[in-house]
C-alpha atoms as a PDB file:
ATOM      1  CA  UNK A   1       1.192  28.762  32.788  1.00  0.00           C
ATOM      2  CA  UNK A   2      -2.319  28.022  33.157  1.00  0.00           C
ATOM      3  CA  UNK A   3      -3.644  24.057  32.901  1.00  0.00           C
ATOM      4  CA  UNK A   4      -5.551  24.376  29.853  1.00  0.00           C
ATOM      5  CA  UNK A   5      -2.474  26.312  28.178  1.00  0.00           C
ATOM      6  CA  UNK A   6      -0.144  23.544  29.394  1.00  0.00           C
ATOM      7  CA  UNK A   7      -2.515  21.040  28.319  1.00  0.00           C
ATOM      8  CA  UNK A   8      -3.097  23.221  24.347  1.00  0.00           C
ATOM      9  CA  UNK A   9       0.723  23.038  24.381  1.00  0.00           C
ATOM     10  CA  UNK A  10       0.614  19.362  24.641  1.00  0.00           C
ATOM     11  CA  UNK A  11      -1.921  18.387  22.275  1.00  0.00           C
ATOM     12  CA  UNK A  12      -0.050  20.744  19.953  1.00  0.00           C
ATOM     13  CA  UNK A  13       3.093  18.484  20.526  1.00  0.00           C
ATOM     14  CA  UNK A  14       1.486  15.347  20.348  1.00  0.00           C
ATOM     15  CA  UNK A  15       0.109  16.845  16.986  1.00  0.00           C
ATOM     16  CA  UNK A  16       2.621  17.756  15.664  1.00  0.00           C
ATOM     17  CA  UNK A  17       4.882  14.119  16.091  1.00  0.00           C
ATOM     18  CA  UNK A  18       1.997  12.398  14.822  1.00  0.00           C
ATOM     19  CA  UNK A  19       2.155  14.989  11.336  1.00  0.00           C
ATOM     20  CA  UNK A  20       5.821  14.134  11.457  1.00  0.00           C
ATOM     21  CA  UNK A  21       5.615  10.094  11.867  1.00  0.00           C
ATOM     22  CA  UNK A  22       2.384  10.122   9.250  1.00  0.00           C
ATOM     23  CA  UNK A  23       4.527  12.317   5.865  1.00  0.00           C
ATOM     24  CA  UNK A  24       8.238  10.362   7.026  1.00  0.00           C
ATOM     25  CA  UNK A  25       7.247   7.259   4.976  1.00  0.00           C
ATOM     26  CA  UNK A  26       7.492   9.516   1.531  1.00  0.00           C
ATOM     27  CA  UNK A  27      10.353  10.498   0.146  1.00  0.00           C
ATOM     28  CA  UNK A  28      10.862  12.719  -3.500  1.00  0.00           C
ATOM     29  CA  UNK A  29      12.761  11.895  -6.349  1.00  0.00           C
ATOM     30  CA  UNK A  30      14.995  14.753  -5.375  1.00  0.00           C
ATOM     31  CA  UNK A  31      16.291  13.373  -2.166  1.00  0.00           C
ATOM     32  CA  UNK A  32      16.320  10.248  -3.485  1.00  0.00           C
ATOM     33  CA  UNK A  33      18.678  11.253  -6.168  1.00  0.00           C
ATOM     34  CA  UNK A  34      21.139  12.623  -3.268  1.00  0.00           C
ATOM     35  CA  UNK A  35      21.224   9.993  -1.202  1.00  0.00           C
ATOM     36  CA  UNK A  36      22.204   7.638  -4.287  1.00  0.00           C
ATOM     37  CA  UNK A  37      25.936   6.924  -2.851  1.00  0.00           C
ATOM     38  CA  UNK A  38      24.895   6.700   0.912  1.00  0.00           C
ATOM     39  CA  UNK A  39      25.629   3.419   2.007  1.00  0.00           C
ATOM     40  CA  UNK A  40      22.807   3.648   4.498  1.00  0.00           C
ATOM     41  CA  UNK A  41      20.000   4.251   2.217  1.00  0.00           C
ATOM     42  CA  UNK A  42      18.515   0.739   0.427  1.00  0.00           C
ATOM     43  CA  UNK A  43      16.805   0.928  -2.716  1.00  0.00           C
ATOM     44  CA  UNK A  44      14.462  -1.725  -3.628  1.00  0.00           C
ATOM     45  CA  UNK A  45      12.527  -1.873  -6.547  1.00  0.00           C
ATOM     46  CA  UNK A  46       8.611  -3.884  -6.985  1.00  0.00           C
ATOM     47  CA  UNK A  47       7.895  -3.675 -10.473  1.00  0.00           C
ATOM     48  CA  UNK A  48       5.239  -5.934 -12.039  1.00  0.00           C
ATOM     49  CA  UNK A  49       5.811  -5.700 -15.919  1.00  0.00           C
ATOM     50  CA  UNK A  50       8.151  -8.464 -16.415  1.00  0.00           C
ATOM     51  CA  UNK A  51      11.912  -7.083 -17.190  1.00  0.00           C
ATOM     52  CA  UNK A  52      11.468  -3.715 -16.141  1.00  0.00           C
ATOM     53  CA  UNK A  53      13.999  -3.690 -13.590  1.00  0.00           C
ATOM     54  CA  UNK A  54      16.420  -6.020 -15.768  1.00  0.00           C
ATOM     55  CA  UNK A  55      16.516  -3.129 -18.654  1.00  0.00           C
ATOM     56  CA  UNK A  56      17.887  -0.216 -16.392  1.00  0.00           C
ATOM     57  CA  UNK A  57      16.496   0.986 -12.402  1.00  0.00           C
ATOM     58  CA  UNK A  58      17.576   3.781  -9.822  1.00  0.00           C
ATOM     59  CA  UNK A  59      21.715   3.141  -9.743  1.00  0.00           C
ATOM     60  CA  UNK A  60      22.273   0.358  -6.580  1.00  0.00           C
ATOM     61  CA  UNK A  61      18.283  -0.742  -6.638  1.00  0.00           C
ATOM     62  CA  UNK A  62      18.080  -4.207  -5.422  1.00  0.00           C
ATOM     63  CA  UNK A  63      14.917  -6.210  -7.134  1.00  0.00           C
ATOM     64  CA  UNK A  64      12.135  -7.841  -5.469  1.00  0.00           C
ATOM     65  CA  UNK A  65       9.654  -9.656  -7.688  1.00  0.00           C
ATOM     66  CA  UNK A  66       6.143  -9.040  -6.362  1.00  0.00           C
ATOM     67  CA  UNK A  67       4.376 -12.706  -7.497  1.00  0.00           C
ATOM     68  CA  UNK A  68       7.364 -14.959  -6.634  1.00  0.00           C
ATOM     69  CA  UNK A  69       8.906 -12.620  -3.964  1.00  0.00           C
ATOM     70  CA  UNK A  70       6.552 -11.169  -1.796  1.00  0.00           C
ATOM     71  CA  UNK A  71       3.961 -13.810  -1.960  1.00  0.00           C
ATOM     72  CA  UNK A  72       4.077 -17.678  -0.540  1.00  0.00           C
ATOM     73  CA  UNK A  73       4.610 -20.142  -3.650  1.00  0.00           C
ATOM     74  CA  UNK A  74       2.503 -22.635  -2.574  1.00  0.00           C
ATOM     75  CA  UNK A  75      -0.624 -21.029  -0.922  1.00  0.00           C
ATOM     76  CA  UNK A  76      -2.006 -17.828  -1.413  1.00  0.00           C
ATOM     77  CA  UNK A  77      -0.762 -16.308   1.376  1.00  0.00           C
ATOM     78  CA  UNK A  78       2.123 -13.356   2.189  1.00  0.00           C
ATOM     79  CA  UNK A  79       5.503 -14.157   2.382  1.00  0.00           C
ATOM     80  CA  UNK A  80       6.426 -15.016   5.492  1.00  0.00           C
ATOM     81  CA  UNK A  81       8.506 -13.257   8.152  1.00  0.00           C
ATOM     82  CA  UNK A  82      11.427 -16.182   7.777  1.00  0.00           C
ATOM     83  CA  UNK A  83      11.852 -15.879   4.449  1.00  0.00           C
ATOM     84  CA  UNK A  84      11.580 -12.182   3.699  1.00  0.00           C
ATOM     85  CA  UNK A  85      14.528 -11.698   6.647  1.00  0.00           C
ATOM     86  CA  UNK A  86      16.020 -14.273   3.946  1.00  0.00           C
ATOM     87  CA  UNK A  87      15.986 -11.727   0.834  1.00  0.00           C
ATOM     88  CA  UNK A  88      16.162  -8.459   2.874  1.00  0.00           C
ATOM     89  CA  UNK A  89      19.826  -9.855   4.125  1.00  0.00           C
ATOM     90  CA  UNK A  90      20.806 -11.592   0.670  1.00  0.00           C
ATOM     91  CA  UNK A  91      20.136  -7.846  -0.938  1.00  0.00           C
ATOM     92  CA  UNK A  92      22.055  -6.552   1.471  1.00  0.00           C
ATOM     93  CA  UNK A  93      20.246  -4.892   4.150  1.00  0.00           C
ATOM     94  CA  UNK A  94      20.963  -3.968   7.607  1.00  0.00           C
ATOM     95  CA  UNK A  95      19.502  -3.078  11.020  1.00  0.00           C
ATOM     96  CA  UNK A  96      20.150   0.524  10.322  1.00  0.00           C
ATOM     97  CA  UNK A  97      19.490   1.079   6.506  1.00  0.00           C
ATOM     98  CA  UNK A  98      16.501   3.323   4.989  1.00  0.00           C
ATOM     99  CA  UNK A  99      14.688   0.963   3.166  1.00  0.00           C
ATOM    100  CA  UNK A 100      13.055   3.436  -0.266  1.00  0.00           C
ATOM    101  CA  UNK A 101      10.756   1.210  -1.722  1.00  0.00           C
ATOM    102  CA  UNK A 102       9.623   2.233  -5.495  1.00  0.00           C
ATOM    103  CA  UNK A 103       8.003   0.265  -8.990  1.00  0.00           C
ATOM    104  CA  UNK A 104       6.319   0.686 -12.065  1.00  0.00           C
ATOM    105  CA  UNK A 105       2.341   0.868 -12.527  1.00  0.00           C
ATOM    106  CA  UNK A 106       1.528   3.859 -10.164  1.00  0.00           C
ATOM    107  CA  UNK A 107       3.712   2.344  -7.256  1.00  0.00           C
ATOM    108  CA  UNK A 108       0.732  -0.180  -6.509  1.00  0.00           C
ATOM    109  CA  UNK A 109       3.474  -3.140  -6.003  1.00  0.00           C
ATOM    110  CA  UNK A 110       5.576  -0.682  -4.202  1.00  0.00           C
ATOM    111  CA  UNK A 111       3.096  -0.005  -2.106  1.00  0.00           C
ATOM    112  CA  UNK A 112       1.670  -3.818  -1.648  1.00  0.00           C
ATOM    113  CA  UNK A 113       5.748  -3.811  -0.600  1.00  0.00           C
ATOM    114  CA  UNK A 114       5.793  -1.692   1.892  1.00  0.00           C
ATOM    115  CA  UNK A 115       2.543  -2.932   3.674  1.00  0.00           C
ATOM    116  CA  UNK A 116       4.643  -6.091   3.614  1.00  0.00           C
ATOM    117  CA  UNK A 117       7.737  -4.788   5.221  1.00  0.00           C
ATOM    118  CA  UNK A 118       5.150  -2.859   7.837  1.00  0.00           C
ATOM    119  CA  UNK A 119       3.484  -6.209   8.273  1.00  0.00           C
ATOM    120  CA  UNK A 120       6.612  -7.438   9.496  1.00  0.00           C
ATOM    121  CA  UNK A 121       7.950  -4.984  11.652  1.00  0.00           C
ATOM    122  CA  UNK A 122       9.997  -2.983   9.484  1.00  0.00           C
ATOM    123  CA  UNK A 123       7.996   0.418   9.154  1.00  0.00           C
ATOM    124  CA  UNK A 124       9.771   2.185  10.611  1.00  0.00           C
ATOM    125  CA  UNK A 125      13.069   2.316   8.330  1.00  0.00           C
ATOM    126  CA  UNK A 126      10.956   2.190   5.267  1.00  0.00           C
ATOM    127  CA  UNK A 127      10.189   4.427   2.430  1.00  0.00           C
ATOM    128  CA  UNK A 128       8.194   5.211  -0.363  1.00  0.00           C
ATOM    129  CA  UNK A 129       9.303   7.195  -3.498  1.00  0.00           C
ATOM    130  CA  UNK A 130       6.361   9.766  -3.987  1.00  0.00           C
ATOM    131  CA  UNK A 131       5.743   9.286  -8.342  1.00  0.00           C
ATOM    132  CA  UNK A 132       7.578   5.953  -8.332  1.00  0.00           C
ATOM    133  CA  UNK A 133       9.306   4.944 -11.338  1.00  0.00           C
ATOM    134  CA  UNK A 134       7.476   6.678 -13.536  1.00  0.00           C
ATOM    135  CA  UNK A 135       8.429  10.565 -12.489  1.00  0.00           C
ATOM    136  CA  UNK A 136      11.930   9.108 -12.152  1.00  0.00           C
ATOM    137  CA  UNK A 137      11.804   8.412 -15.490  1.00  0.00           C
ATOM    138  CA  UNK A 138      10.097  11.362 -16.574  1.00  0.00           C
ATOM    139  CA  UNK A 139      12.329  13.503 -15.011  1.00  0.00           C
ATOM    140  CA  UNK A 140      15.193  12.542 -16.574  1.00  0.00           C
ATOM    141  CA  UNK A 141      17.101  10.852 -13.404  1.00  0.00           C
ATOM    142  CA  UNK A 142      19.739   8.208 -13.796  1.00  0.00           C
ATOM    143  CA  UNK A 143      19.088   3.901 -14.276  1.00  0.00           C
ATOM    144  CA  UNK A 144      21.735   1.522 -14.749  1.00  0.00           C
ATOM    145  CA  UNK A 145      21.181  -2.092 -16.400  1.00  0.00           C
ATOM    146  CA  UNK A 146      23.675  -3.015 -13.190  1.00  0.00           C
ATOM    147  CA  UNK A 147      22.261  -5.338 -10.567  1.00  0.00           C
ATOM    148  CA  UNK A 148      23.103  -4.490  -7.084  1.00  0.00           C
ATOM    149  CA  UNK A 149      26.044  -6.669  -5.572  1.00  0.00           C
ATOM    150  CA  UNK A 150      26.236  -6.231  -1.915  1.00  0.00           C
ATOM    151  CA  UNK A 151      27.599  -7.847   1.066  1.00  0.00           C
ATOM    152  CA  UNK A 152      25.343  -9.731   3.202  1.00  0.00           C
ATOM    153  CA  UNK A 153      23.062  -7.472   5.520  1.00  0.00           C
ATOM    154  CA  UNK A 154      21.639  -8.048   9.314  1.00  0.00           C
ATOM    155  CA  UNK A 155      18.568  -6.853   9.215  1.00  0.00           C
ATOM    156  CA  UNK A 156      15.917  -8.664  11.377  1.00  0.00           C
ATOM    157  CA  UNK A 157      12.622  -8.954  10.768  1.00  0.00           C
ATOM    158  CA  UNK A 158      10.569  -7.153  13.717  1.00  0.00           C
ATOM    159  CA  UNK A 159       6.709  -8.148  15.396  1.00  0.00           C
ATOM    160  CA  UNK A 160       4.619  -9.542  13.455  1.00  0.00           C
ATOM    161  CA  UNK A 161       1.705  -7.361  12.681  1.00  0.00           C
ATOM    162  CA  UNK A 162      -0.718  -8.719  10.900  1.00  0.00           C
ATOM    163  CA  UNK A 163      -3.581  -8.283  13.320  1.00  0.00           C
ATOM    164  CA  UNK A 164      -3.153  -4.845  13.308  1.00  0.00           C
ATOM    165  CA  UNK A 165      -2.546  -3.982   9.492  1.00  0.00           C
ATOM    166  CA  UNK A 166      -4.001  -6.436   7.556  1.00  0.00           C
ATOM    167  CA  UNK A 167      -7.854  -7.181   7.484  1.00  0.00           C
ATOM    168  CA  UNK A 168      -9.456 -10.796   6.550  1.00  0.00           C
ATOM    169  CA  UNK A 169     -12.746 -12.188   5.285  1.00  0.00           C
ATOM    170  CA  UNK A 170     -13.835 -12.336   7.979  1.00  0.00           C
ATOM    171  CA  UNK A 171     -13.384  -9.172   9.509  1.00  0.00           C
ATOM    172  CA  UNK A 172     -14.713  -7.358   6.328  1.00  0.00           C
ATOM    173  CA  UNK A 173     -18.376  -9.875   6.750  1.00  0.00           C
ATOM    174  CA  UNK A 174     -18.341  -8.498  10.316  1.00  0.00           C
ATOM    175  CA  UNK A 175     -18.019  -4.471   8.876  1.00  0.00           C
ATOM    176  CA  UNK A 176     -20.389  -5.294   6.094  1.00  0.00           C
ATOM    177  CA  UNK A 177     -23.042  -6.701   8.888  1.00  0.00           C
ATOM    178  CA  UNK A 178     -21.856  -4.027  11.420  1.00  0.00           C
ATOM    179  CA  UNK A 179     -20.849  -1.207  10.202  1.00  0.00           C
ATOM    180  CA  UNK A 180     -20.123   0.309  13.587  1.00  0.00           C
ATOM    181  CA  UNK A 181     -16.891  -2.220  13.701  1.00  0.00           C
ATOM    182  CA  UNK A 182     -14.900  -0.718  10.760  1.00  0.00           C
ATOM    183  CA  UNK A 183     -15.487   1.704   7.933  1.00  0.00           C
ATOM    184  CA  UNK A 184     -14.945  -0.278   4.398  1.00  0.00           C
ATOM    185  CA  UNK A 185     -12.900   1.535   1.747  1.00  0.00           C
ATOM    186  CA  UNK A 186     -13.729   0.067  -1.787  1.00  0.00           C
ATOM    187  CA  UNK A 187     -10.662   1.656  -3.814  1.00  0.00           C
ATOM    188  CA  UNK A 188     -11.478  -0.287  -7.507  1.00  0.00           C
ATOM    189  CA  UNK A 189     -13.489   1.792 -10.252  1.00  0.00           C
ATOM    190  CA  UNK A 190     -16.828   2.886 -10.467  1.00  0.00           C
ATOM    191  CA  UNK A 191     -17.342   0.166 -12.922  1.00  0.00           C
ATOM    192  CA  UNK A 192     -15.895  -2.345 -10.901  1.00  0.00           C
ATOM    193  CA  UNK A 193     -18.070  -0.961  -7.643  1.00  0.00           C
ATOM    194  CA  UNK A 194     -21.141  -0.795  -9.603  1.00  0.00           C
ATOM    195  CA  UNK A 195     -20.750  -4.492 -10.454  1.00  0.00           C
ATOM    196  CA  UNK A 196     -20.473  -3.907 -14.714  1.00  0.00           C
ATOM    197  CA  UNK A 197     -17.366  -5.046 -14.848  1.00  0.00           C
ATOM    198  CA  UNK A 198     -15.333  -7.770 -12.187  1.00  0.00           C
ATOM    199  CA  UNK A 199     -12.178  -6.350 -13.475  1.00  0.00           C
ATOM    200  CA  UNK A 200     -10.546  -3.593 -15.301  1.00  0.00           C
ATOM    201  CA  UNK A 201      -9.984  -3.862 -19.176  1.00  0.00           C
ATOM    202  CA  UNK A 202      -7.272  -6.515 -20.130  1.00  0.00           C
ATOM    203  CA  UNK A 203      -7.151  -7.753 -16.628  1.00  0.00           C
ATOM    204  CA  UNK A 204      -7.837 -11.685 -15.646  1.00  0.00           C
ATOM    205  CA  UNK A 205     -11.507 -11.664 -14.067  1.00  0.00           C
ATOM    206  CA  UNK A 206     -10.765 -13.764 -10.556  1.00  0.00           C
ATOM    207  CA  UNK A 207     -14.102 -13.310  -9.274  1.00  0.00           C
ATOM    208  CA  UNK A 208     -16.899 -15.138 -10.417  1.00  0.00           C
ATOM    209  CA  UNK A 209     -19.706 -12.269  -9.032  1.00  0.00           C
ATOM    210  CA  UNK A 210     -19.647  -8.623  -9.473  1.00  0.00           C
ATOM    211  CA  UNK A 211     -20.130  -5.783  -7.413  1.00  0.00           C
ATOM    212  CA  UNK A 212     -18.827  -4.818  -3.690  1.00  0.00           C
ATOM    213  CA  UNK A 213     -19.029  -5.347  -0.082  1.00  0.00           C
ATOM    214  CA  UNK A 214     -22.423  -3.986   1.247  1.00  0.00           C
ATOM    215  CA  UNK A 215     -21.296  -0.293   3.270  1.00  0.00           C
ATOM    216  CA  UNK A 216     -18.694   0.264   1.475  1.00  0.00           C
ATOM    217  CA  UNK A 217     -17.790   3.575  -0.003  1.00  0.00           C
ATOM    218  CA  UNK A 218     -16.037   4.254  -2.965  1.00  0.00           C
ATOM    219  CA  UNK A 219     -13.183   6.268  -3.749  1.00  0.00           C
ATOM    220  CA  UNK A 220     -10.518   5.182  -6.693  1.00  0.00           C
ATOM    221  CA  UNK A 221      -7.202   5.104  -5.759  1.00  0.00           C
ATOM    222  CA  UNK A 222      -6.638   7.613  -8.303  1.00  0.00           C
ATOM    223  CA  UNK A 223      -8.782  10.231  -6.665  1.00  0.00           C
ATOM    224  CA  UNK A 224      -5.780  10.561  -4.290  1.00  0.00           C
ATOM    225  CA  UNK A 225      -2.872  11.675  -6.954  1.00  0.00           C
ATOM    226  CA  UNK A 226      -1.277  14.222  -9.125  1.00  0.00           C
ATOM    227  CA  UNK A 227      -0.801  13.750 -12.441  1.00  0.00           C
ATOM    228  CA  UNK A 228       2.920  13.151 -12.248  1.00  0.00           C
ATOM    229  CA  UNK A 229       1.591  10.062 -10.118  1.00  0.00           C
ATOM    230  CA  UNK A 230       2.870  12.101  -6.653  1.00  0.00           C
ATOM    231  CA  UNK A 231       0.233  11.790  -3.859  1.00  0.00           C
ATOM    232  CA  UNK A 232      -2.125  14.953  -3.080  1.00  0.00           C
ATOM    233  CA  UNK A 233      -1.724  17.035  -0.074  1.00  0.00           C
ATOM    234  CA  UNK A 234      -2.688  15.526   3.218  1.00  0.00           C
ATOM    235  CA  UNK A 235      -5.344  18.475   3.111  1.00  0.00           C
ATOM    236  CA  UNK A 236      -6.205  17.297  -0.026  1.00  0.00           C
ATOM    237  CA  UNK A 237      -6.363  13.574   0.915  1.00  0.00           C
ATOM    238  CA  UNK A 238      -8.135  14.268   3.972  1.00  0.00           C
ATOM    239  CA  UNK A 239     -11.004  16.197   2.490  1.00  0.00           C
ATOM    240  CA  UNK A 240     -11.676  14.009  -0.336  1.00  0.00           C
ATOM    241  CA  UNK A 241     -12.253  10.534   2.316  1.00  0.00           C
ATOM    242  CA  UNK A 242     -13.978  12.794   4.344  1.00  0.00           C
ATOM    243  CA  UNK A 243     -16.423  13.688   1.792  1.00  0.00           C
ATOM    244  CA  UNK A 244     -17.345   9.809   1.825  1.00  0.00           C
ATOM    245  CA  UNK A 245     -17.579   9.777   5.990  1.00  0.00           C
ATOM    246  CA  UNK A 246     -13.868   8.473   5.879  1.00  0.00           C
ATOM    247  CA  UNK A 247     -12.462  10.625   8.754  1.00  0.00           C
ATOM    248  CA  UNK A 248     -10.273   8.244  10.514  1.00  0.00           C
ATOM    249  CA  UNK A 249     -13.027   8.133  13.653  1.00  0.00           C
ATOM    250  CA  UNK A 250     -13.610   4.515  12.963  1.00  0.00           C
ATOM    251  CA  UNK A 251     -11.024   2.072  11.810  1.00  0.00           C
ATOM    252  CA  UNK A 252     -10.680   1.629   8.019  1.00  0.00           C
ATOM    253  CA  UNK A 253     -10.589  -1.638   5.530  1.00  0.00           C
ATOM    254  CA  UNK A 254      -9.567  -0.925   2.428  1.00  0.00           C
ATOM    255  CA  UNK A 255      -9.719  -3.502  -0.311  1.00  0.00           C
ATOM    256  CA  UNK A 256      -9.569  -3.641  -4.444  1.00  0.00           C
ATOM    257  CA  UNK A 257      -9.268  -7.160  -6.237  1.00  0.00           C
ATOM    258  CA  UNK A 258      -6.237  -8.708  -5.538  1.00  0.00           C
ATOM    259  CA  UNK A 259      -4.704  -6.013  -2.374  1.00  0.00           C
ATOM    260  CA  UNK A 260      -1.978  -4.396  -4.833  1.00  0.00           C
ATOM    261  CA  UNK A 261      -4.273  -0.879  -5.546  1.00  0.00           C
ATOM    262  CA  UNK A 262      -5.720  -0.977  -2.106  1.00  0.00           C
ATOM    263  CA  UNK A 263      -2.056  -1.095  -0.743  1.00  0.00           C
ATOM    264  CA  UNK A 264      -1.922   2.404  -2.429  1.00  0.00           C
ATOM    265  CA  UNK A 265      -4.917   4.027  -0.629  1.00  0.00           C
ATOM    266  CA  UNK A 266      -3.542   2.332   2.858  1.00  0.00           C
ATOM    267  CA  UNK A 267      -0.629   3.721   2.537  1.00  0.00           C
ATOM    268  CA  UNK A 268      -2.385   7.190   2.330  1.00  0.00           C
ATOM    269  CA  UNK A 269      -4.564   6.322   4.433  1.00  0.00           C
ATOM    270  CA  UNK A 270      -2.117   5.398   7.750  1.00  0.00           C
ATOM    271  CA  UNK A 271       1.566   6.279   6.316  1.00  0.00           C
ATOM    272  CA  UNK A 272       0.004  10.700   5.180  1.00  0.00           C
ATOM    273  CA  UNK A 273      -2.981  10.978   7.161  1.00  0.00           C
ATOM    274  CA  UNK A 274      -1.992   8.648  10.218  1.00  0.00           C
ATOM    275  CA  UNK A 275      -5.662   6.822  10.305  1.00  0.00           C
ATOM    276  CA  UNK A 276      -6.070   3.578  11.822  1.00  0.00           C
ATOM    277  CA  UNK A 277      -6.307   1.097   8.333  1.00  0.00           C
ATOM    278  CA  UNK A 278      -5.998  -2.243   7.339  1.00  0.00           C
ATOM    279  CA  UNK A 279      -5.500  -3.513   3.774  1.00  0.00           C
ATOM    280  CA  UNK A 280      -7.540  -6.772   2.742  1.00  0.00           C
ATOM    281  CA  UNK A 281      -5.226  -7.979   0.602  1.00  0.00           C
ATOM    282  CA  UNK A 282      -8.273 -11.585  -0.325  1.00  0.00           C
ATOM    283  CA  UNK A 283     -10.224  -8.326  -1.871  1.00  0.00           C
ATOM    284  CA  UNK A 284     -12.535  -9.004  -4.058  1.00  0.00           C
ATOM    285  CA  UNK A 285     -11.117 -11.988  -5.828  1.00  0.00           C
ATOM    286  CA  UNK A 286     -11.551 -13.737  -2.821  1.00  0.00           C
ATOM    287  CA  UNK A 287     -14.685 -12.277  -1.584  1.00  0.00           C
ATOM    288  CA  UNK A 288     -16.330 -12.371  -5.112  1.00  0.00           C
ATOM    289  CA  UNK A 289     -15.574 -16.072  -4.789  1.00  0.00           C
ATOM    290  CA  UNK A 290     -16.671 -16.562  -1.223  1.00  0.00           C
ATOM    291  CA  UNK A 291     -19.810 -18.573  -0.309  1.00  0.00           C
ATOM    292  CA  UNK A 292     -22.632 -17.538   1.828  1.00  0.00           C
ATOM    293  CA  UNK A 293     -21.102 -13.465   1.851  1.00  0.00           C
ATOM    294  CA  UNK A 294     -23.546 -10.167   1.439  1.00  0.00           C
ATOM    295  CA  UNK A 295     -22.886  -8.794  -2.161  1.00  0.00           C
ATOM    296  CA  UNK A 296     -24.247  -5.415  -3.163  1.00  0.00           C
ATOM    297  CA  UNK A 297     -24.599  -4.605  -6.846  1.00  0.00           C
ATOM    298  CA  UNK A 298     -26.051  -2.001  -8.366  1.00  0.00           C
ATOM    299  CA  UNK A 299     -26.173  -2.603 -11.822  1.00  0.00           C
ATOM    300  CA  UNK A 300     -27.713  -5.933 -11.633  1.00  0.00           C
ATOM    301  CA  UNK A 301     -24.864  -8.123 -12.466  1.00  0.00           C
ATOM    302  CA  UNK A 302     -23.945 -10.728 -10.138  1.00  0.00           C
ATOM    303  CA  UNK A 303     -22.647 -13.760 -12.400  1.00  0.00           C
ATOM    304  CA  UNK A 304     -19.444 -12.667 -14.182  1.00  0.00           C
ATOM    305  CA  UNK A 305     -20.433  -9.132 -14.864  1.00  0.00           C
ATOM    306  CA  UNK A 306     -23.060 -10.168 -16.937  1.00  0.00           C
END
């Protein structure tokens, strides 16, 4: 065989693990729904809406509460690596269990989950359910008002990652100043980018200024989904950044207002199309809020969206 064909045969390969590792982190309600009595498969639900999981979840679902959970209680911060070992083992989970993450509101806490298990090293043995607990639902598949009672698992808590997969203030100044150092994803609304709102209808405004990070390009989370809430294709996905100059050539921060939505689009982003991205989970409640920062805003409404 000629070089260049052994070398075509190679890049092929590598392709073709890289299309495997990027679409492994999704998993359908179907399998799901199969793998319901395997003792190796871990179910963990991130719901926001309070009692959610309490009134019936997928049978076996342990329950992670994303604001007292996930986060630090006494600084606004991630949970750390210590004590998310902690509730990992307390819920029961090993070394070797699938980890299927899934919640309500479009999976964005499900998602802001599974950045945090990724954060932390666990990646790897963790899923999310494509639809989330909303084309469960729809489709008719079983919940039980049972909470999970399970021996204590062994599951340690890998690297820490943070560098790598999560993106902070200052790194997003240094993209909006230099755009040549990352490419900044602004996943919120067009009314939110514009600057004539700070925050979606019914939602707490955090910020105190309006608009978004100067460079950044705009595409909604929900530019990326079906509606049964599944993701697109990875064709699909791909074409739509790439009509914005997202293209995975230069590393990606994607941000929203308080890092649950932008989890979403990250997820897409590294776990479907295999791109180098960080989420920036400050966003724009604390960037809104920071002093001496570059604001762009197009509709002329810096001060509280007015």
């Amino acid at each position: 065989m000629s070089s260049f064909r052994l070398l075509l045969v190679s890049v092929l390969a590598l392709a073709a693990i890289d299309t495997a590792t990027a679409t492994d982190s999704l998993v359908s309600t179907e399998w799901l729904e199969s793998k319901l009595n395997d003792p190796a498969v871990h179910i963990l639900e991130v719901s926001v809406n309070p009692g959610v999981y309490e009134r019936g979840h997928i049978p076996g679902a342990s329950n992670l509460v994303w604001h007292t959970d996930l986060v630090d209680p006494t600084r606004r911060d991630i949970v750390d690596g210590e004590r998310l070992q902690e509730l990992l083992r307390a819920a029961g989970v090993n070394k070797d269990s699938t980890i299927v993450l899934y919640g309500d509101t479009n999976n964005w806490f499900a998602a802001w989950g599974f950045w945090i298990l990724d954060v932390y090293g666990l990646g790897e043995q963790t899923r999310l359910l494509d639809g989330g607990r909303a084309k469960w639902e729809a489709e008719n598949r079983p919940l039980s008002p049972r909470p999970r009672r399970a021996a204590a698992g062994n599951v340690t808590i890998g690297e820490d990652r943070q560098s790598e997969l999560r993106a902070r203030l200052t790194d997003v100044v240094a993209a909006a100043e230099d755009p040549s150092t990352s490419a900044l994803l602004d996943i919120r609304s067009p009314a939110e980018y514009s600057g004539r709102i700070i925050a979606p209808e019914g939602v707490q405004e955090l910020a105190i200024r309006a608009g978004h990070v100067p460079g950044a390009v705009n595409v909604p989370w929900g530019a990326l989904v079906a509606e049964d809430g599944t993701f697109k294709s990875a064709d699909d996905i791909r074409a739509i950044y790439a009509e914005h100059g997202i293209d995975g050539s230069t590393p990606i921060i994607a941000y929203c207002r308080i890092g649950e939505r932008s989890s979403h689009s990250w997820f897409a982003l590294r776990h479907i199309l295999g791109y180098d991205a960080r989420n920036y989970d400050g966003s724009w409640t604390e960037y809104g809020n920071a002093v001496g920062v570059p604001i762009s805003n197009p509709a002329g409404t810096i001060w509280q969206g007015k």
